[in-house]
Every structure is written in structure tokens, then in C-alpha cells.
C-alpha atoms as a PDB file:
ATOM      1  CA  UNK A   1       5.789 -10.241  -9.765  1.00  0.00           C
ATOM      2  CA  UNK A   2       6.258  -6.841  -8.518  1.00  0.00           C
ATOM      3  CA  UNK A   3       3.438  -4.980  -6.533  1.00  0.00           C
ATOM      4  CA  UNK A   4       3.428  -1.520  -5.458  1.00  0.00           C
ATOM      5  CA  UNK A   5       1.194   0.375  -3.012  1.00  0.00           C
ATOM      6  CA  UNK A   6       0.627   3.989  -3.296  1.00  0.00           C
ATOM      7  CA  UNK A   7      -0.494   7.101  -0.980  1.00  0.00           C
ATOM      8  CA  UNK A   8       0.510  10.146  -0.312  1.00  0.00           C
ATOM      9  CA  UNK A   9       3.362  10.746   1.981  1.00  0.00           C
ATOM     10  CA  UNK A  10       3.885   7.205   2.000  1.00  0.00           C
ATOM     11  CA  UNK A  11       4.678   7.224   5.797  1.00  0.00           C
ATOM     12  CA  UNK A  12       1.361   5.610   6.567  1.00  0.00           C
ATOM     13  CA  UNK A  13      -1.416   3.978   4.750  1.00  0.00           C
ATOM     14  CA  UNK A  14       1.148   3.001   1.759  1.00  0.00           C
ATOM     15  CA  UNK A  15       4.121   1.273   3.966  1.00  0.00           C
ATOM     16  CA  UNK A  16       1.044  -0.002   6.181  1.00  0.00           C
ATOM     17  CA  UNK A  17      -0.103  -1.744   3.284  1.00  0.00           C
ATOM     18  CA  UNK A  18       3.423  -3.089   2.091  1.00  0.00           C
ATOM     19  CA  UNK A  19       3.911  -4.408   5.750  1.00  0.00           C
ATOM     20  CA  UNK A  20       0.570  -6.004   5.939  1.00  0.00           C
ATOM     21  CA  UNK A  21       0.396  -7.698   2.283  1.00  0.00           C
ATOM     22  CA  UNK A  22       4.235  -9.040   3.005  1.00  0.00           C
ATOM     23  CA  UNK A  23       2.912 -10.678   6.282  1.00  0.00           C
ATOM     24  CA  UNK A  24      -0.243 -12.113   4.561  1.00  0.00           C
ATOM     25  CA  UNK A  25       2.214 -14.338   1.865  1.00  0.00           C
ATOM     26  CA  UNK A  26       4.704 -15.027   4.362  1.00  0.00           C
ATOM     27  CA  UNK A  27       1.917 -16.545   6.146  1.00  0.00           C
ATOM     28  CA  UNK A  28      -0.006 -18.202   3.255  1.00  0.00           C
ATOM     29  CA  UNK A  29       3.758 -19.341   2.065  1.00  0.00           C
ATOM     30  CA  UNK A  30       3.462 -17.496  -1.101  1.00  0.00           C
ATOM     31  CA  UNK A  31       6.694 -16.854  -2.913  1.00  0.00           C
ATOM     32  CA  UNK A  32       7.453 -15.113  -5.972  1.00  0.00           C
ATOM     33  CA  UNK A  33       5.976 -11.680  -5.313  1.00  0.00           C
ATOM     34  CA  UNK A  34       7.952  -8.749  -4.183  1.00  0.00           C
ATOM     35  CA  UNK A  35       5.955  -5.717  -2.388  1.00  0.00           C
ATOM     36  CA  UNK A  36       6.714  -2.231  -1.963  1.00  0.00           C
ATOM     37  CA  UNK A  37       5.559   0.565  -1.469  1.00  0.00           C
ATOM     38  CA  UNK A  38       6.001   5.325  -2.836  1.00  0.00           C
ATOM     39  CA  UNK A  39       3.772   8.347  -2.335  1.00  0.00           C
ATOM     40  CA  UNK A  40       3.117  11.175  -4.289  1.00  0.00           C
ATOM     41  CA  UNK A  41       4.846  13.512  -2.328  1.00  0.00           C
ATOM     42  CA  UNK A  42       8.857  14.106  -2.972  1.00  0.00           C
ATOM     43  CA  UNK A  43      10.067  13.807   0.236  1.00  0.00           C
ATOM     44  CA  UNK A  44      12.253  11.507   3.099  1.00  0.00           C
ATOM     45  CA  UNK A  45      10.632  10.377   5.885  1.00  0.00           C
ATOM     46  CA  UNK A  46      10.308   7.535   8.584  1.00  0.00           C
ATOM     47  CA  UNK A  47       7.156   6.234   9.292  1.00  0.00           C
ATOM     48  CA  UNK A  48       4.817   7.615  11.155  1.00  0.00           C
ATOM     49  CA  UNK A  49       4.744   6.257  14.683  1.00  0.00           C
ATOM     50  CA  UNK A  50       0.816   5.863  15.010  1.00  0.00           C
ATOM     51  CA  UNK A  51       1.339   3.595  11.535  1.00  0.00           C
ATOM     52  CA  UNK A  52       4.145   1.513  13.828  1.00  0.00           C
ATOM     53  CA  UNK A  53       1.545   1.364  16.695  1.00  0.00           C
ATOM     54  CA  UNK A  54      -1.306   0.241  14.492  1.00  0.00           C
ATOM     55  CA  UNK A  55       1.261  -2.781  12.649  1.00  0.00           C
ATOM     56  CA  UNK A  56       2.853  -3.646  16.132  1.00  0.00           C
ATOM     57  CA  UNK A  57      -0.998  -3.856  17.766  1.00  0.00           C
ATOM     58  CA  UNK A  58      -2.052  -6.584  15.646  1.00  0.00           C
ATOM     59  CA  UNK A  59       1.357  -8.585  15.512  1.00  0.00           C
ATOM     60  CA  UNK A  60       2.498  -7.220  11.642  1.00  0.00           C
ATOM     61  CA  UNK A  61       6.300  -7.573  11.374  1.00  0.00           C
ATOM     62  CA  UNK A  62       7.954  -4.679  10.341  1.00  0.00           C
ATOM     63  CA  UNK A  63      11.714  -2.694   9.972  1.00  0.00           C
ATOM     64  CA  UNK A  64      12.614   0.764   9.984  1.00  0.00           C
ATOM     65  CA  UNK A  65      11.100   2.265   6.319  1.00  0.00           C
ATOM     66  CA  UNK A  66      11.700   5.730   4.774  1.00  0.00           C
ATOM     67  CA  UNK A  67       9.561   7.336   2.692  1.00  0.00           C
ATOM     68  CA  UNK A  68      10.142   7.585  -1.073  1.00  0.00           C
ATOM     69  CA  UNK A  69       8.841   9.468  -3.996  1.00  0.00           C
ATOM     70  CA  UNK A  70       7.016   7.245  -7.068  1.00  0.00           C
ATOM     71  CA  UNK A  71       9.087   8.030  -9.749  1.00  0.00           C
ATOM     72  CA  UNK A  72       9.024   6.469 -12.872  1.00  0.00           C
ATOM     73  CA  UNK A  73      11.138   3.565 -12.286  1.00  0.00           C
ATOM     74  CA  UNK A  74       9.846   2.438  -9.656  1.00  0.00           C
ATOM     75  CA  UNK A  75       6.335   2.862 -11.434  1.00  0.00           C
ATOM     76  CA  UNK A  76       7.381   1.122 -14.329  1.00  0.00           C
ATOM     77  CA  UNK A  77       8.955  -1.715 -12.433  1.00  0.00           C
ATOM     78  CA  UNK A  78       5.544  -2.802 -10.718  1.00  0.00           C
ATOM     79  CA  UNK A  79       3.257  -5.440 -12.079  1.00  0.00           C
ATOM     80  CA  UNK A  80       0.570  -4.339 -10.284  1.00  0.00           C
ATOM     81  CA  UNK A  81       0.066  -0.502  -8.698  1.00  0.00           C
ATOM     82  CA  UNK A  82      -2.271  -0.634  -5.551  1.00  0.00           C
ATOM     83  CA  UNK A  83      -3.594   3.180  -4.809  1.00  0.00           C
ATOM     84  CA  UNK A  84      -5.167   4.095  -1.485  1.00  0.00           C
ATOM     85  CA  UNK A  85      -7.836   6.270  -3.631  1.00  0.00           C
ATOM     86  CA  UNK A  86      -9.218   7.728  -6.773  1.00  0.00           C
ATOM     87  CA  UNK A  87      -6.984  11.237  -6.332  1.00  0.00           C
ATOM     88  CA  UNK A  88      -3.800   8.542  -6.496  1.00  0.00           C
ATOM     89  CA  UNK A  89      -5.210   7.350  -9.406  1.00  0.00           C
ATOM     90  CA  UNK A  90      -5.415  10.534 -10.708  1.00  0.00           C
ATOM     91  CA  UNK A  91      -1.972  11.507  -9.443  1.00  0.00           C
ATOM     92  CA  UNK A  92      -0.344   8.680 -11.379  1.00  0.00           C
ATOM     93  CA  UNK A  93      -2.632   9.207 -14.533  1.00  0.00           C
ATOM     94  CA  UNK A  94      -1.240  12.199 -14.908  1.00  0.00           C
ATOM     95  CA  UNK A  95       2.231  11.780 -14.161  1.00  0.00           C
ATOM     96  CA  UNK A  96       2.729   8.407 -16.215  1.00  0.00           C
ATOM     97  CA  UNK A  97      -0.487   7.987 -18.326  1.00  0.00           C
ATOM     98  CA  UNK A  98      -3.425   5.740 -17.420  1.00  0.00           C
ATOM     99  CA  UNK A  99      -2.817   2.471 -17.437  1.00  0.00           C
ATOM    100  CA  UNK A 100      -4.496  -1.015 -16.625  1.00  0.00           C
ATOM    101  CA  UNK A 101      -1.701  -2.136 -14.122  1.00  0.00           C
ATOM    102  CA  UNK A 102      -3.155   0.937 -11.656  1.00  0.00           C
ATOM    103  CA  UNK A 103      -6.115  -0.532  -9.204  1.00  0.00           C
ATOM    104  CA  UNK A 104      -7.772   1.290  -6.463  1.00  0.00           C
ATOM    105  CA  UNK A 105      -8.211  -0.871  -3.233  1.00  0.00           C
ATOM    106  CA  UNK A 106     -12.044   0.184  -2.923  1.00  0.00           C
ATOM    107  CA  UNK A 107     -12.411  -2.379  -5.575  1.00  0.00           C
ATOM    108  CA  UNK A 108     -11.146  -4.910  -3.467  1.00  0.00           C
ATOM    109  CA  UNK A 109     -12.657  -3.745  -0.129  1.00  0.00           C
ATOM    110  CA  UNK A 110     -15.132  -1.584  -1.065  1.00  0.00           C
ATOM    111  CA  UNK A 111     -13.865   1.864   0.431  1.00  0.00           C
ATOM    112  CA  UNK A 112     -10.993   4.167   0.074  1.00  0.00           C
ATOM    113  CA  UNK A 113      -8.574   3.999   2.837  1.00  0.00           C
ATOM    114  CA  UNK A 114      -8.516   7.719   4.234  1.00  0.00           C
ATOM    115  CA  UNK A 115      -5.700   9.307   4.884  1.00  0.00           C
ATOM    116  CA  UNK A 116      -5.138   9.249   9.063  1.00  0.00           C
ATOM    117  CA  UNK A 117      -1.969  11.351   8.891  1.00  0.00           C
ATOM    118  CA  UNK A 118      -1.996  13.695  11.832  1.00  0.00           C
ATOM    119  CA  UNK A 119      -5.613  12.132  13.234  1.00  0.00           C
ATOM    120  CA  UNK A 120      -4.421  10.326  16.322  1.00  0.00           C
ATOM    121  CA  UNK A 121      -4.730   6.269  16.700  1.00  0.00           C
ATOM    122  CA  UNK A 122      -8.427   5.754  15.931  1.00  0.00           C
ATOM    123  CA  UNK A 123      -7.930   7.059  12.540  1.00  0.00           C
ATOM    124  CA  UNK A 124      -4.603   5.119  12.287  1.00  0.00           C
ATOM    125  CA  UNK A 125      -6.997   1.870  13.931  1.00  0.00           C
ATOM    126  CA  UNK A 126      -9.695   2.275  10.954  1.00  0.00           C
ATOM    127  CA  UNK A 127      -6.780   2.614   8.059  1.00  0.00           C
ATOM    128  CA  UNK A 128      -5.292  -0.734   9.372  1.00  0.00           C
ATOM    129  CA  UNK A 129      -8.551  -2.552   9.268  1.00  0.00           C
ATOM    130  CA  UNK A 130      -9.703  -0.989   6.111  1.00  0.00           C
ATOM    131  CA  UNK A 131      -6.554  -2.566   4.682  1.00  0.00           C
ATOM    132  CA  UNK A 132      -7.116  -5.458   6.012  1.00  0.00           C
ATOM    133  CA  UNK A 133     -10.181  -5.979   4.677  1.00  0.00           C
ATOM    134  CA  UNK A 134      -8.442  -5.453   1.216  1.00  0.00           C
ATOM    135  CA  UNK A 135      -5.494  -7.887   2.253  1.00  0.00           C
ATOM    136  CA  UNK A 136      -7.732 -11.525   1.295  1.00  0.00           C
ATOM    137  CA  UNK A 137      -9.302 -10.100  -2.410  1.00  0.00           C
ATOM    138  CA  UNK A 138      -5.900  -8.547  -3.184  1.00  0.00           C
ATOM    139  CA  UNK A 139      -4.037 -11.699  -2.720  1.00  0.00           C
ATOM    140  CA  UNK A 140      -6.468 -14.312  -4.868  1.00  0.00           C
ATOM    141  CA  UNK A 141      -6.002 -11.124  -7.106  1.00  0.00           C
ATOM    142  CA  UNK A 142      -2.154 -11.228  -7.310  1.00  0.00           C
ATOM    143  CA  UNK A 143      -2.936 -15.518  -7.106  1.00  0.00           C
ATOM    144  CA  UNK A 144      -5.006 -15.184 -10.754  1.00  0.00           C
ATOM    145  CA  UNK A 145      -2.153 -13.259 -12.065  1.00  0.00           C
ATOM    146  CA  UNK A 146       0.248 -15.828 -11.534  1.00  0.00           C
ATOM    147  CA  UNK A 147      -1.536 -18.744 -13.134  1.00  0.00           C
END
């Protein structure tokens, strides 16, 4: 199974995510999903280093990650499109169609993950733990899609 998390710029909340969910299996020993992670915006970038201070702060294993665009392959390789909000949704309707595979993480954690780009560490603080909140409903998610 493929997922895919979505955001903007994907230099934070996006590769947060991807970081974050990849720790979660490793740790549950859950095999068989691959996660990744594109923005909306057509462009190259590193990380943000506030998003590598949040992961490093609470022990989340990461590498060096550029940003990438989410074109259509990479769309239509996922099983399973997380987006950090409704305007992502929106974003990918448009660009690809709607389609069921698309799910926003306030269903799974009951808020939208803002977007902490250029907010300092306290907004970078409250993306991290509003993903992690999503982190334990979107794995028995991905779980009930493999039975």
C-alpha cells in the first residue's frame, strides 16, 4: 500500500507527517506500507529547519528530504492521499478530479493542521502534536485497508 501526505510547500507539515507515520509502523512492526509525502506548490526545497527541530525534539528519525511537486504520478500511485486541509482537498479536486482515495486528517484528529511555515517553533510545536494526534486513527485506518 502506498500512502501519500499532502500540504503546501511540502517542507513542513507534509514531510512532518511522512516522518512521523514511518516511525509509528516501524515501531508497531508494520510492513507493507510505503509513505511519502508532495505539496501543491512546484518547487525544490529542503525542509524547513523548525520542521527538523520539532521531529528531532520528540525522538522522530529522519534524513535529509526535498520538497516535491504532486504531480500526477505520484497522485495516481497512492492508495491513500492524506491532506493537511480542506483547500488541499480542493487543490487536488481540481487538478485530478475528486476522488474517494483523498482524506483530510481532521477526520482522523478532528482539526486541520495549520500551516506553521514562517511562525517560529510554537507553531511548528502545535503542527507536530496535531499530527500526532492523527498518527493512532490513521494507522487502524491504513490497518482496515489491509484486511
Amino acid at each position: 500500500m502506498k500512502v501519500l501526505f499532502v500540504c503546501t510547500g511540502n517542507m513542513c507539515r507534509s514531510p512532518m507527517a511522512m516522518f512521523m507515520l514511518r516511525a509509528e509502523l516501524e515501531k508497531r512492526g508494520i510492513i507493507g506500507i510505503d509513505v511519502d509525502s508532495a505539496g501543491t506548490m512546484r518547487h525544490e526545497k529542503p525542509m524547513t529547519a523548525n520542521a527538523i527541530n520539532a521531529l528531532k525534539n520528540h525522538g522522530v528519525p529522519l534524513q535529509a528530504y526535498t520538497s516535491k511537486f504532486v504531480d500526477k504520478t505520484i497522485f495516481d500511485s497512492a492508495d491513500v492521499v492524506f491532506v493537511m486541509t480542506n483547500s488541499h482537498t480542493l487543490v487536488l479536486n481540481a487538478l485530478y478530479g475528486k476522488q474517494e482515495k483523498v482524506k483530510e486528517i481532521a477526520k482522523f484528529s478532528g482539526r486541520e493542521v495549520a500551516d506553521p511555515y514562517g511562525l517560529g517553533d510554537e507553531a511548528y510545536e502545535r503542527a507536530y502534536q496535531d499530527l500526532k494526534a492523527a498518527m493512532p486513527p490513521i494507522v487502524n485506518y491504513l490497518l482496515s485497508l489491509q484486511k
